[in-house]
Protein backbone atom coordinates (compact mmCIF):
# COMPACT_ATOMS: atom_id res chain seq x y z
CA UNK A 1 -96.85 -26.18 -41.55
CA UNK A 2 -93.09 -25.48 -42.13
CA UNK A 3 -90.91 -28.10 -40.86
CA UNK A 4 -88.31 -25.41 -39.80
CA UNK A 5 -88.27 -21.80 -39.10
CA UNK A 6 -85.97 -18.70 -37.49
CA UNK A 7 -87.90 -17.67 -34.01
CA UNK A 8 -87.57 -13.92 -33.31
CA UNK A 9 -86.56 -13.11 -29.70
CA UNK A 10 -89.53 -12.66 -27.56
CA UNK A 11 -87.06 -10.02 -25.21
CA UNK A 12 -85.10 -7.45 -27.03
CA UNK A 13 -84.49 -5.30 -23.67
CA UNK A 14 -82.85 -6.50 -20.14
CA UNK A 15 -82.85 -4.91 -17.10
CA UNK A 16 -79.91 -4.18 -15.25
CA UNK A 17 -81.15 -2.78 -11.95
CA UNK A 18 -82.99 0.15 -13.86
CA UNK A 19 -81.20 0.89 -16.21
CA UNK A 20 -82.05 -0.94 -19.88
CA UNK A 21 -79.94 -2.73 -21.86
CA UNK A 22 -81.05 -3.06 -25.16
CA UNK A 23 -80.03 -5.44 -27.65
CA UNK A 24 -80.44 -3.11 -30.42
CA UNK A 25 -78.04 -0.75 -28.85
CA UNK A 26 -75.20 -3.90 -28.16
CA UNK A 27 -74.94 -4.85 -31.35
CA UNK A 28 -74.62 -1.52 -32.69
CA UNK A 29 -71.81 -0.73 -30.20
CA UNK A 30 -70.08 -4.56 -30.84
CA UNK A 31 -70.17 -3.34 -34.48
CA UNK A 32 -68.73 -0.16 -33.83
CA UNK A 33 -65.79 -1.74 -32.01
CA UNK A 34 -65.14 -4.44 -34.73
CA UNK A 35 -64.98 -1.65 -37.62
CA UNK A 36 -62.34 0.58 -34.57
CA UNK A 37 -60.18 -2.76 -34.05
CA UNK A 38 -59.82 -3.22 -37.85
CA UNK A 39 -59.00 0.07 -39.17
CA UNK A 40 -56.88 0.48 -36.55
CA UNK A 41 -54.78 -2.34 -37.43
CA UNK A 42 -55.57 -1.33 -41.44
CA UNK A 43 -54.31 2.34 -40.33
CA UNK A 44 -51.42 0.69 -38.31
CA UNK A 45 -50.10 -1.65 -41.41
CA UNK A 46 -50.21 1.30 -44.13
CA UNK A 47 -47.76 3.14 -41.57
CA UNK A 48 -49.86 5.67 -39.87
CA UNK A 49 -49.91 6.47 -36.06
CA UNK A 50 -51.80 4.67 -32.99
CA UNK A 51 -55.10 5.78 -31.61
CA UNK A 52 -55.46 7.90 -34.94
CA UNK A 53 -58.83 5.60 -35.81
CA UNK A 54 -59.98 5.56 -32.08
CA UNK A 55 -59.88 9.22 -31.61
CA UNK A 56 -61.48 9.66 -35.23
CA UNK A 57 -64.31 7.29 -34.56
CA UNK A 58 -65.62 9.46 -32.01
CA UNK A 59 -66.72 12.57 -34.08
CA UNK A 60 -67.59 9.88 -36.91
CA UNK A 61 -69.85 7.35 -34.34
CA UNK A 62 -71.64 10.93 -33.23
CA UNK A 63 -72.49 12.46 -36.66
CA UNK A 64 -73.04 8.91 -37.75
CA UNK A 65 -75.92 8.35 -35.47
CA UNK A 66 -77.20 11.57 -36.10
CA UNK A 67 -77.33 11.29 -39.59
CA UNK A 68 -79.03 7.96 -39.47
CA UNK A 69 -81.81 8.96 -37.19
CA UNK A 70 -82.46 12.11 -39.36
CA UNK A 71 -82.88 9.79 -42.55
CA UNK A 72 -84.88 7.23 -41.08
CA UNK A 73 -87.37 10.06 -39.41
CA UNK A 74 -87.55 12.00 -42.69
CA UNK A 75 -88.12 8.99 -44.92
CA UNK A 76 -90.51 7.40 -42.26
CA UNK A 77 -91.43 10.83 -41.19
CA UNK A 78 -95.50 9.46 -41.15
CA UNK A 79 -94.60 7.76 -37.71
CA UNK A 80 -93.92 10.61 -35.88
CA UNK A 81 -96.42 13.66 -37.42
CA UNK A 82 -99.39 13.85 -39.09
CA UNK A 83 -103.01 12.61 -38.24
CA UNK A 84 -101.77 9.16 -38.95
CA UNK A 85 -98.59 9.07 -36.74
CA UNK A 86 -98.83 6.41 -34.43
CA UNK A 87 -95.95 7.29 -32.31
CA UNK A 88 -95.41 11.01 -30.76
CA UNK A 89 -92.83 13.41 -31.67
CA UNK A 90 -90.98 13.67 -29.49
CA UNK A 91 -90.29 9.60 -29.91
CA UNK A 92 -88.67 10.45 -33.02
CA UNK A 93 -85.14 10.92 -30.36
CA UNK A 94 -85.41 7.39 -29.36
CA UNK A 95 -82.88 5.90 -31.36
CA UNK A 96 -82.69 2.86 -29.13
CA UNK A 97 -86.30 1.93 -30.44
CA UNK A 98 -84.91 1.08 -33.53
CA UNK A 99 -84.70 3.22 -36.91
CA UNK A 100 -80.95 4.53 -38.59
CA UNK A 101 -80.85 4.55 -42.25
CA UNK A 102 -77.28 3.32 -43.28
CA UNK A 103 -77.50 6.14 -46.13
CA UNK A 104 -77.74 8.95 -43.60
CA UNK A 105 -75.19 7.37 -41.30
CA UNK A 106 -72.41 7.00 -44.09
CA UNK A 107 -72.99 10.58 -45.38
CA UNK A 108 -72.88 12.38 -41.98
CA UNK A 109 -70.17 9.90 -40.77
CA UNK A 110 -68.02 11.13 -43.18
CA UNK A 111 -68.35 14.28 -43.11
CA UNK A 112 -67.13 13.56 -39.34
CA UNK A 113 -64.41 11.52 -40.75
CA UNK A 114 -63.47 14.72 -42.96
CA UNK A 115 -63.23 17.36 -40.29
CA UNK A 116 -61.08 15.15 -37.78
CA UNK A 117 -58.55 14.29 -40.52
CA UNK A 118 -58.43 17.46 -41.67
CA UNK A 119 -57.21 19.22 -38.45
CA UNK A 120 -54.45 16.17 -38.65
CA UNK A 121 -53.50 17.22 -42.08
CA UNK A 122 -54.29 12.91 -43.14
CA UNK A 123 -55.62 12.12 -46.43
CA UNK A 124 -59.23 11.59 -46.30
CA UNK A 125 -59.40 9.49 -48.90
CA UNK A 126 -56.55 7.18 -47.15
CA UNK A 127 -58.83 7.05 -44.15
CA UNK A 128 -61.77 5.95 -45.99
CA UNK A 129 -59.27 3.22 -47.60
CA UNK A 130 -58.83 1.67 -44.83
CA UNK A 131 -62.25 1.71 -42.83
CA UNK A 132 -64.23 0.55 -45.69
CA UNK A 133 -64.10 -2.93 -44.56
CA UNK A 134 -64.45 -2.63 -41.33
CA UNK A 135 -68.07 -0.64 -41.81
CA UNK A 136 -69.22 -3.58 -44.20
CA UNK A 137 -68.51 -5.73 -41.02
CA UNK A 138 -70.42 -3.26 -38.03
CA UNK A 139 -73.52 -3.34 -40.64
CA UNK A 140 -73.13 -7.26 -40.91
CA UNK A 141 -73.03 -6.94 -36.69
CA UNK A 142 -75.85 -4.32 -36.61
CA UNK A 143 -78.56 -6.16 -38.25
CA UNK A 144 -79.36 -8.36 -36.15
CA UNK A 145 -80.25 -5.67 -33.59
CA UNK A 146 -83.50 -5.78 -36.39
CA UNK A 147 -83.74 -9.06 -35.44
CA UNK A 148 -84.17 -8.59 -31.71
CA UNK A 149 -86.62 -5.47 -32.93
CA UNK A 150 -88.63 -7.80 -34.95
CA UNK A 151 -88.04 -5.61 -38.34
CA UNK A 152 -86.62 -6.04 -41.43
CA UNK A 153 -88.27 -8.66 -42.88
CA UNK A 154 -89.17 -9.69 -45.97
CA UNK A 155 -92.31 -11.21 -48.01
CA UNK A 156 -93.72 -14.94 -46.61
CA UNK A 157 -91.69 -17.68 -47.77
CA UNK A 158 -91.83 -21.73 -47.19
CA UNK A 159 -88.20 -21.74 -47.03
CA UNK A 160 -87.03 -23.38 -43.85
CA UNK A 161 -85.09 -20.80 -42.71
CA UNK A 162 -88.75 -18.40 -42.92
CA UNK A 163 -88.18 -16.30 -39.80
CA UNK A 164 -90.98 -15.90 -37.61
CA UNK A 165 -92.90 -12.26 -36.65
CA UNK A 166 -95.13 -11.87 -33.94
CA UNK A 167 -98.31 -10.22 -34.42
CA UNK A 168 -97.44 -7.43 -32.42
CA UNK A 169 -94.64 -6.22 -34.81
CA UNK A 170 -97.30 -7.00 -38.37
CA UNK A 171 -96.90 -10.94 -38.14
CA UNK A 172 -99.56 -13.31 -38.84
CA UNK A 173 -100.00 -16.74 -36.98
CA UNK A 174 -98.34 -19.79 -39.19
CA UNK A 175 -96.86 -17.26 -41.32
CA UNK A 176 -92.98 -17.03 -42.15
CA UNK A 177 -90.99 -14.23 -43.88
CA UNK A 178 -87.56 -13.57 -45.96
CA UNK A 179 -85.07 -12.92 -42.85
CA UNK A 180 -83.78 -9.96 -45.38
CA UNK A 181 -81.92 -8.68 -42.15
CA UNK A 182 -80.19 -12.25 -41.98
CA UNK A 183 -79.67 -11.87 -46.10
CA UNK A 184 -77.87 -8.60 -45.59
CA UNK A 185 -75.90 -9.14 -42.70
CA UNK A 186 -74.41 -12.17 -44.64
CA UNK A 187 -73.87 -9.88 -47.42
CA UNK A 188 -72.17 -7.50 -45.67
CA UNK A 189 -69.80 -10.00 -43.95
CA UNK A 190 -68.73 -11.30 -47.17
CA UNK A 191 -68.14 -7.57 -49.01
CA UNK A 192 -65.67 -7.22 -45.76
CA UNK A 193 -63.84 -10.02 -46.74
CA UNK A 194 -63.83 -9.25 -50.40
CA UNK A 195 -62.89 -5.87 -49.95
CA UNK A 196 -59.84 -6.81 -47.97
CA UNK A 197 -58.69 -9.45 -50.39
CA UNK A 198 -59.25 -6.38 -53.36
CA UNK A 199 -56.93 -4.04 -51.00
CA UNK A 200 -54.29 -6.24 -50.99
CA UNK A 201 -54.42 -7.71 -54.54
CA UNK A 202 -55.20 -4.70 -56.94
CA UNK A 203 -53.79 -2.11 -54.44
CA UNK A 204 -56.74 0.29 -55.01
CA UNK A 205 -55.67 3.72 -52.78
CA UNK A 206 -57.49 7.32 -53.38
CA UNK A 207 -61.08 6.31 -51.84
CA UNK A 208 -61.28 3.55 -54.80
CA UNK A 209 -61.46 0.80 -51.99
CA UNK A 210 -64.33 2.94 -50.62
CA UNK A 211 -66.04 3.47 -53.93
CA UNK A 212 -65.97 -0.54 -54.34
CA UNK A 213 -67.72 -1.11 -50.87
CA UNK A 214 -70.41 1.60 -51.92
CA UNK A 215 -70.60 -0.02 -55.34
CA UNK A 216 -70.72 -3.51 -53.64
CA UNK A 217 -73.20 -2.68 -50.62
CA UNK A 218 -75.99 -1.00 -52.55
CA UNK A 219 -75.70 -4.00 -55.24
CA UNK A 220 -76.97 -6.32 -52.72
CA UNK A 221 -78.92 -3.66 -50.56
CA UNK A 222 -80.84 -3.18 -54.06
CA UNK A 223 -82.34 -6.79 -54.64
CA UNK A 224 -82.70 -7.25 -50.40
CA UNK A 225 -85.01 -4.36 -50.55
CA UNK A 226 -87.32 -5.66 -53.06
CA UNK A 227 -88.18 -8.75 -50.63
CA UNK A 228 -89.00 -6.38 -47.98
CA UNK A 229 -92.85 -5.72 -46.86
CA UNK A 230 -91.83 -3.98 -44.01
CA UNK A 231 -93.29 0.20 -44.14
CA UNK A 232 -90.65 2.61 -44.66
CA UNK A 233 -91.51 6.14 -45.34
CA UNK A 234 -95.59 5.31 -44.10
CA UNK A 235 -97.56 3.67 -41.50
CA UNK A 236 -98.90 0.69 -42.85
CA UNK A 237 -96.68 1.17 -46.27
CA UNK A 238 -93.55 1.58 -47.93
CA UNK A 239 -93.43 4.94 -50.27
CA UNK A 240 -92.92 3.61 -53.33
CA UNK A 241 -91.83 5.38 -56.98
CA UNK A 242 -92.42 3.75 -60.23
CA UNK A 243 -92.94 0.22 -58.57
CA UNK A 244 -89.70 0.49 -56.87
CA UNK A 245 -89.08 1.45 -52.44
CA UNK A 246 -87.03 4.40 -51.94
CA UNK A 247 -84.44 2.41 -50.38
CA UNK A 248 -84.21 1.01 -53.97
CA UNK A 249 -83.82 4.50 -55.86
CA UNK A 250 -81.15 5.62 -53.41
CA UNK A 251 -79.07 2.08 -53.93
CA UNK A 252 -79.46 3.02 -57.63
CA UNK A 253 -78.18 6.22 -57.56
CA UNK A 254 -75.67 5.45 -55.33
CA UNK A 255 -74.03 2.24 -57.22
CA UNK A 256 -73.82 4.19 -60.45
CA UNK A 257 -72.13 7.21 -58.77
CA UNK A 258 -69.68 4.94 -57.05
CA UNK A 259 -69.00 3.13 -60.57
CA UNK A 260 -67.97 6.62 -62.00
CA UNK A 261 -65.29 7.42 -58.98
CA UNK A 262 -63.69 3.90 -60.06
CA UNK A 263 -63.75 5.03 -63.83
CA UNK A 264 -62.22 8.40 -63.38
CA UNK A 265 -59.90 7.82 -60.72
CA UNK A 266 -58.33 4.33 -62.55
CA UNK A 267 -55.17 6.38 -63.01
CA UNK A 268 -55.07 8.12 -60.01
CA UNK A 269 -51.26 8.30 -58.43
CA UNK A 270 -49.80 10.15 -56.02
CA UNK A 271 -48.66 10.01 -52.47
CA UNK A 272 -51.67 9.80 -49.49
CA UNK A 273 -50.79 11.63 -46.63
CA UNK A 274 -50.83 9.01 -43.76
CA UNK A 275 -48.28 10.63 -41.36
CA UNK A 276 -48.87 14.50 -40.46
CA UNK A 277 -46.41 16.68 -41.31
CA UNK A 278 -45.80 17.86 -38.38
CA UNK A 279 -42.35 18.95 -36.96
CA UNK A 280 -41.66 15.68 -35.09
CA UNK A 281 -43.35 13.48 -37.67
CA UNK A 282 -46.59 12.67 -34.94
CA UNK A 283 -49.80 13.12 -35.04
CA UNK A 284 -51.06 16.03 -33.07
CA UNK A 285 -53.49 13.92 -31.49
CA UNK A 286 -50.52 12.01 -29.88
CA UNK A 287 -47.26 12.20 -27.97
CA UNK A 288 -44.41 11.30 -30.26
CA UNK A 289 -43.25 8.36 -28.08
CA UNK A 290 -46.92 6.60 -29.36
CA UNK A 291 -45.73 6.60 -32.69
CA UNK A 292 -44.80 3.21 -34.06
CA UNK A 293 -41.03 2.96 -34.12
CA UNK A 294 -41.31 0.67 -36.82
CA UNK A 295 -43.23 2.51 -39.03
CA UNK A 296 -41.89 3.42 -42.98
CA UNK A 297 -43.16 7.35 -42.49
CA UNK A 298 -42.22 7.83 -38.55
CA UNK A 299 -39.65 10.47 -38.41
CA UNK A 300 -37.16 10.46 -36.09
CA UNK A 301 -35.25 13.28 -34.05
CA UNK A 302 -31.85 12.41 -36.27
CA UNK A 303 -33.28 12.51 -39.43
CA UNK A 304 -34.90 15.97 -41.72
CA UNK A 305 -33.55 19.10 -42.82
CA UNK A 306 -32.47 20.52 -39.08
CA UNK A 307 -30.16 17.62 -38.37
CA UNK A 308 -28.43 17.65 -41.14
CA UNK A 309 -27.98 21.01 -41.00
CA UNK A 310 -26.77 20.58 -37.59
CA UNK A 311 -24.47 18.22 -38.88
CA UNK A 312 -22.99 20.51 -41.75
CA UNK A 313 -22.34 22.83 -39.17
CA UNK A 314 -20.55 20.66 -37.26
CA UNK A 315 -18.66 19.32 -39.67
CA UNK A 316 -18.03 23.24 -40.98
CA UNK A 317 -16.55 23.97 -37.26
CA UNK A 318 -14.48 21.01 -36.86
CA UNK A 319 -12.89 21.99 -40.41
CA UNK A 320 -12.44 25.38 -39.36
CA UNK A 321 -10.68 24.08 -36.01
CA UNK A 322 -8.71 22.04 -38.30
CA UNK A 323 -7.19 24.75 -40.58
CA UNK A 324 -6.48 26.54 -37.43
CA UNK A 325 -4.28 23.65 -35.89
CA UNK A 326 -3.13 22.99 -38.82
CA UNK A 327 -1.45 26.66 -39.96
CA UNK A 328 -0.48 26.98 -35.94
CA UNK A 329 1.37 23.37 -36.68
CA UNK A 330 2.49 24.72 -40.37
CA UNK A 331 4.14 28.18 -38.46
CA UNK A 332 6.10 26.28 -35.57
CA UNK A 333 7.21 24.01 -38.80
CA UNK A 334 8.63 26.55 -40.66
CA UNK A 335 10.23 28.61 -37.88
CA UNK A 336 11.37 25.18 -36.29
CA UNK A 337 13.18 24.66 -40.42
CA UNK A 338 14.06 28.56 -40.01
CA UNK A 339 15.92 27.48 -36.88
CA UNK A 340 17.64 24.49 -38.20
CA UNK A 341 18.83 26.41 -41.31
CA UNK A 342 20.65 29.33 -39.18
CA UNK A 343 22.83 26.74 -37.95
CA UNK A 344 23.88 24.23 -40.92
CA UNK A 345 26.89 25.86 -42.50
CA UNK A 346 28.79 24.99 -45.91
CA UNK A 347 32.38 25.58 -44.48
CA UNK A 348 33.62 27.06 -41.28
CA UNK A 349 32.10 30.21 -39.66
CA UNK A 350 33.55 33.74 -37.90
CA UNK A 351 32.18 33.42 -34.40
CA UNK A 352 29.67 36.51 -33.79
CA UNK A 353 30.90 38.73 -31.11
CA UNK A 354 30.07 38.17 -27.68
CA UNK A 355 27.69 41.51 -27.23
CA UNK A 356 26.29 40.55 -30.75
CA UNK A 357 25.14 37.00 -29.37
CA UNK A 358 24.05 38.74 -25.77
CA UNK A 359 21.77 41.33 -27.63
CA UNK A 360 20.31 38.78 -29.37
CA UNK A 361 19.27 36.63 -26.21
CA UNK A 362 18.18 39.73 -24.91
CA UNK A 363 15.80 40.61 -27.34
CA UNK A 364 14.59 36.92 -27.75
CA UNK A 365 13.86 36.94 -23.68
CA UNK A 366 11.98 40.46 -24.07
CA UNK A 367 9.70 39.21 -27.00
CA UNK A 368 9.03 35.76 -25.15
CA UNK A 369 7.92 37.36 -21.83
CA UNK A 370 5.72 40.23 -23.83
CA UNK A 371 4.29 37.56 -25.78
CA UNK A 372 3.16 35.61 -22.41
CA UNK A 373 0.32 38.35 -22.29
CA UNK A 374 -1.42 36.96 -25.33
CA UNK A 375 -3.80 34.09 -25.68
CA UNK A 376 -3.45 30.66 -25.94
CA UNK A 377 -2.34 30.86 -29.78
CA UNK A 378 0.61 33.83 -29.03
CA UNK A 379 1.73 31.54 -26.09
CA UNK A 380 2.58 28.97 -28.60
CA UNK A 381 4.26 31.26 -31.12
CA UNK A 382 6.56 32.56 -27.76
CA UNK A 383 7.44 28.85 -26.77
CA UNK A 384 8.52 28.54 -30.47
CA UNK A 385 10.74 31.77 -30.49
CA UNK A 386 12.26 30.90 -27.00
CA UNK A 387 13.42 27.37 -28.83
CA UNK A 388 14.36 29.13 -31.89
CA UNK A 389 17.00 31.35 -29.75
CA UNK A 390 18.16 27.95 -27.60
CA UNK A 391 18.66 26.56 -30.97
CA UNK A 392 20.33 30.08 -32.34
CA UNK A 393 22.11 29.46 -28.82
CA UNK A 394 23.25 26.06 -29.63
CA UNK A 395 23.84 26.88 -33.11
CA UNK A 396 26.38 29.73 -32.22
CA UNK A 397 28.43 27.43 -29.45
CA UNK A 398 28.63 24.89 -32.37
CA UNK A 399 29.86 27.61 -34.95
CA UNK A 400 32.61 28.78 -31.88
CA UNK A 401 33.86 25.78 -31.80
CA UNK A 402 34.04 25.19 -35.48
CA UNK A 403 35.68 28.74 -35.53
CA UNK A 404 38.59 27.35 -32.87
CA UNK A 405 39.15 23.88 -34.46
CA UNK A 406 39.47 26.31 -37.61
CA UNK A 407 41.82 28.77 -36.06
CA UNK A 408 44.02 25.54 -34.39
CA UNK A 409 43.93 23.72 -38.03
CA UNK A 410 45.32 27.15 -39.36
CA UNK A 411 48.03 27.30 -36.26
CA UNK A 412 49.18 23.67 -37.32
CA UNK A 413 49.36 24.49 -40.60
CA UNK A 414 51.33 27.58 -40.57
CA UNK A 415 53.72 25.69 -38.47
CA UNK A 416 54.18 22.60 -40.76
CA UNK A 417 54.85 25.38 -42.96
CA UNK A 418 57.43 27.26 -41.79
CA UNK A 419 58.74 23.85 -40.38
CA UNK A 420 59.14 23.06 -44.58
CA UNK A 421 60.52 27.05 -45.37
CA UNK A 422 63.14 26.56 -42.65
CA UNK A 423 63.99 23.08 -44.02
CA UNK A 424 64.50 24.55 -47.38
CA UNK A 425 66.65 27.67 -46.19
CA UNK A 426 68.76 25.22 -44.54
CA UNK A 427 69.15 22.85 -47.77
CA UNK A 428 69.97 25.92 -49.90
CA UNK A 429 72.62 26.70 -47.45
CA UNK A 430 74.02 23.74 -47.56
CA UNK A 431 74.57 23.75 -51.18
C-alpha cells in the first residue's frame, strides 16, 4: 500500500443556482487570462498599442476552441460514431466534458491570430513573439482541468506522488498512476519561464521565440505521452503507429519542423511592424488618445511628413513677408538718402524761383492725395513722398538763406572794396 498518493477530486462541477460551473471550463478561462495579461504587457514593452492583445484574443480564444474540439473528435472520433461509440453524436459539442487537442488549438488559433493582425497591418510573426510564453503558461493552468476530469494519466507507478483514478473514469482499487497531466503542466510552467529569459537574452524576433516554444513543448509533450494509458483515438485504446501514440508522431513532426524555422531564419533582420501605419500612428482598433505616450513607435500630431511640411511653408511665408518689409524698408531708405542728398550742397546755391518751388509743392500734394486711394503698401510710399517734399521744403528755405548770407557777404565785400579803390584814388592824388 503506497504510503502517499495525489487524490483526484471526487466533484469536478458546482452548481450555482442552475447553472454549472465546471472546473474544467475555470481553468481554461484562468489560463486564457494569464496568457491576455502577459502578452499584453510583452506587446506593451516592445512598444505596441493597448488592448491590441485583448481585442486579438477574442478571434484567437474562438478558433482556438474550435480547432481543439475538431482534433480531439477526429483523433478520438470512436467515442462519438460507430457501433462502438459510447457517447452520442451530438455529445461530440460538449466541450465542457473535457477533450481539446493543444495541436488543433495552436493551428486554428493562429490562423485567428493571422486574420486580426492582418486587418491592423502588425507583424504576425511579432505577435506570436510575444504570446509564446504566455500560451506555455494557460496550458500549464489548463491541465489541471484533466485533473478535476479524472484524465490524463499515465501507467501505475509506486511513486508517492501516484495519483489516484476512480473506477468510474478506468481506475482500479489500490492502484496509482503517472499524474502525466501534473508532469506537463510543470513542464509547461517552466518553458514560460525559459522562453522569457531566451527573449530577453538572445533577442530572438521573426516567430523564432515561437519556433523555440513549439520546439520546447513537443520535446516534453513527446516523452509525457509515452507514460500515458489513457485511449486517445479509440474506446478502450490509444491508436497507435509503429509502437508509438499519435500524440507522439505529431510531437515528432512538429519539433523537427520547428528546428528548421530556427535554422533558416538565424539571420533573419529586418524591422517587425508593431505600430500600424496608420495616419495618426494608432491602431485602428483604438482611439489615438489609448496609445501609450511613452512608447518608441507612437507618433505624434507634430511629428511626419505633413508637419514639417506645414512648417516649410510657414517658414516659406514668413520669408516672403520678410523680403516684402524688407524692400518697402529698402525704398523709404533710398528715397529718405534721395531726400537728404537734394539738400547737401558743395558751395552756395541760386534760390529756385518762387512759382518753381510752388509747382513743385503742388505736384507733391496732388501725387500724395492720389496715392491715398491705394493699399496699405502705396499709403506708405505717399507718406514717404509727402516727407521727401517737407524735406525738399526745408531744403530750399535752407538754400534761401544760404543764397542771402551769400548775396550780403558779396554786398560787404564790394564795399570793403571800393572802400580800398577810393583809398587808393585819394593816395594817388595826393602824390
Amino acid at each position: 500500500m503506497p504510503l502517499a498518493s495525489i487524490p483526484s477530486p471526487s466533484e469536478g462541477v458546482w452548481y450555482l443556482g442552475i447553472i454549472p460551473i465546471r472546473a474544467y471550463a475555470l481553468c481554461i478561462v484562468l489560463g486564457v487570462i494569464v496568457a491576455v495579461w502577459l502578452s499584453e504587457r510583452r506587446w506593451r514593452a516592445r512598444g505596441g498599442h493597448k488592448g491590441t492583445i485583448v481585442d486579438i484574443a477574442v478571434p484567437a480564444v474562438i478558433f482556438g476552441l474550435i480547432g481543439g474540439r475538431l482534433y480531439h473528435v477526429i483523433t478520438d472520433w470512436q467515442t462519438y460514431f460507430g457501433s462502438r461509440a459510447i457517447k452520442e453524436p451530438y455529445q461530440a459539442l460538449f466541450i465542457w466534458e473535457g477533450g481539446l487537442g493543444i495541436w488543433g488549438a495552436i493551428a486554428l488559433g493562429a490562423l485567428g491570430v493571422w486574420w486580426a493582425v492582418r486587418n491592423r497591418g502588425i507583424s504576425f510573426s511579432a505577435m506570436a513573439d510575444t504570446v509564446a510564453p504566455g500560451i506555455a503558461f494557460a496550458q500549464g493552468i489548463g491541465r489541471w482541468g484533466n485533473w478535476f476530469n479524472q484524465e490524463l494519466y499515465g501507467s501505475p507507478t509506486t511513486l508517492p506522488w501516484g495519483l489516484e483514478i476512480d473506477a468510474d473514469h478506468g481506475g482500479e482499487p489500490g492502484v496509482l498512476y503517472h499524474p502525466t497531466f501534473l508532469y506537463e503542466s510543470i513542464w509547461d510552467v517552466a518553458l514560460g519561464f525559459a522562453l522569457i529569459f531566451a527573449g530577453r537574452r538572445f533577442a530572438l524576433h521573426h516567430g523564432r521565440l515561437f519556433a523555440l516554444y513549439v520546439a520546447g513543448y513537443t520535446l516534453g509533450r513527446f516523452w509525457i505521452e509515452g507514460l500515458r494509458i489513457d485511449p486517445v483515438g479509440g474506446v478502450d485504446h490509444a491508436v497507435t503507429f509503429l509502437g508509438m501514440r499519435i500524440n507522439q508522431w505529431t510531437s515528432i513532426v512538429l519539433f523537427v519542423g520547428a528546428l528548421v524555422y530556427l535554422w533558416m531564419t538565424r539571420n533573419k533582420q529586418g524591422v517587425e511592424v508593431v505600430v500600424p501605419a496608420s495616419a495618426d500612428g494608432a491602431d485602428p482598433a483604438h482611439p489615438a488618445d489609448q496609445a501609450d505616450a511613452d512608447s518608441p513607435d507612437t507618433t505624434t500630431e507634430d511629428s511626419g511628413p505633413a508637419a514639417a511640411e506645414a512648417a516649410e511653408r510657414t517658414g516659406d511665408d514668413a520669408d516672403t513677408t520678410g523680403e516684402a518689409r524688407g524692400g518697402e524698408a529698402g525704398d523709404d531708405t533710398a528715397e529718405t538718402e534721395r531726400a537728404e542728398g537734394s539738400g547737401t550742397d558743395d558751395g552756395p546755391a541760386e534760390s529756385p524761383d518762387a512759382d518753381d518751388r510752388s509747382d513743385a509743392d503742388t505736384v507733391a500734394s496732388t501725387d500724395a492725395a492720389a496715392s491715398t486711394d491705394t493699399d496699405a503698401d502705396t499709403a506708405d510710399r505717399a507718406d514717404a513722398a509727402d516727407a521727401d517734399a517737407d524735406a525738399d521744403a526745408d531744403a530750399d528755405g535752407a538754400e534761401a538763406e544760404r543764397a542771402e548770407a551769400g548775396e550780403a557777404e558779396a554786398e560787404r565785400a564790394e564795399a570793403v572794396a571800393g572802400d580800398r579803390s577810393e583809398g587808393v584814388t585819394k593816395e594817388k592824388n595826393s602824390r
